[in-house]
Structures are given as structure tokens and as C-alpha cells.
Protein backbone atom coordinates (compact mmCIF):
# COMPACT_ATOMS: atom_id res chain seq x y z
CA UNK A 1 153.35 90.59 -95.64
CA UNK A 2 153.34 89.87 -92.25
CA UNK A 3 150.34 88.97 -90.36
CA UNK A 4 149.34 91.67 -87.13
CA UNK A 5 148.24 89.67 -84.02
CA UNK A 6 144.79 90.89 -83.06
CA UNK A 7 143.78 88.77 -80.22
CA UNK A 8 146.30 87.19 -77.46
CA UNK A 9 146.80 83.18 -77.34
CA UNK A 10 145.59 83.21 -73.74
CA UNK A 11 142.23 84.60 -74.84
CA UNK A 12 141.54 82.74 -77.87
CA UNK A 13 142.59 79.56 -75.48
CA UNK A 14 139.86 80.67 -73.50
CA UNK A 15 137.25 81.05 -75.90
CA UNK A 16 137.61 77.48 -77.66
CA UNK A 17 137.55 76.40 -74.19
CA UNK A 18 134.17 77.90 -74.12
CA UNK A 19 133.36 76.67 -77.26
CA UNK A 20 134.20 73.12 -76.91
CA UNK A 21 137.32 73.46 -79.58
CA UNK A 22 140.00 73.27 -77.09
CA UNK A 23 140.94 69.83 -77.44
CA UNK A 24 141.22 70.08 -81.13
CA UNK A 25 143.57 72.98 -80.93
CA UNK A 26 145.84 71.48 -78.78
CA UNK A 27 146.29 68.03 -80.26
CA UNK A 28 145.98 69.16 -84.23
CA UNK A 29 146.63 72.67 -84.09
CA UNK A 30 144.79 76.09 -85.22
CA UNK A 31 144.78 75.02 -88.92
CA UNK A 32 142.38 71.87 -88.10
CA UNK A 33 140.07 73.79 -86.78
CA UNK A 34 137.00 74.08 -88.34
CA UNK A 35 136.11 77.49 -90.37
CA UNK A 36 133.05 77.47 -88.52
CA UNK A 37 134.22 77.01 -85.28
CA UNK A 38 136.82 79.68 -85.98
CA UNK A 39 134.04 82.25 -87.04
CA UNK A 40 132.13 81.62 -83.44
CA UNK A 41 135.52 82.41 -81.80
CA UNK A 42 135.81 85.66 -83.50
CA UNK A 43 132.39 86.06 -82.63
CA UNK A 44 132.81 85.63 -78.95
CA UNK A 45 135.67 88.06 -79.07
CA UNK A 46 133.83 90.68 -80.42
CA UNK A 47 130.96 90.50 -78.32
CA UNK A 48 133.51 90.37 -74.93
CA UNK A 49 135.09 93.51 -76.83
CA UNK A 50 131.76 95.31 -77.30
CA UNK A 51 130.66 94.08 -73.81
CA UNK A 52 133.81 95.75 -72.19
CA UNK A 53 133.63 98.83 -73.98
CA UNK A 54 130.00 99.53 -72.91
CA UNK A 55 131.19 98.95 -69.08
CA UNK A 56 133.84 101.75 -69.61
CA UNK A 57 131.38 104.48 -70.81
């Protein structure tokens, strides 16, 4: 089973840049990031998502 794309490379780029993982990501990868780390980037998506749907209404 395939795996659906949620969030674009370009934002979660931005967020570990914002989170301090950056470097990690783009000398190791995604999979050496740390599970943590990951959770506070889904985090920070979903607030930005939240955040932008309150500006619509």
C-alpha cells in the first residue's frame, strides 16, 4: 500500500528549519531524524493549518 503525501517537501523543509532539524535532514536523511523531532514537525503543521483556516472564516 502506497503511502499518500500529506504535507509538501518545501514545507516540511521549512519547518525543521524552524525547528533546528534541517541540517540533519539534509546530510542523513528523513529516517535519522529523531521520532521526537518528527512529532514537533507535525505539530507545527497542524497548528499553521489550524492558524490558516481561522484567517479564512
Amino acid at each position: 500500500m502506497a503511502r499518500q503525501k500529506v504535507m509538501s517537501e518545501e514545507l516540511k523543509m521549512e519547518i525543521a528549519k524552524e525547528l533546528g532539524v534541517y541540517d540533519v535532514v539534509t546530510k542523513y536523511g528523513w529516517g535519522e531524524v529523531k521520532s521526537r523531532d518528527c512529532g514537533n514537525i507535525v505539530r507545527k503543521a497542524i497548528e499553521m493549518a489550524e492558524r490558516a483556516l481561522k484567517e479564512k472564516q
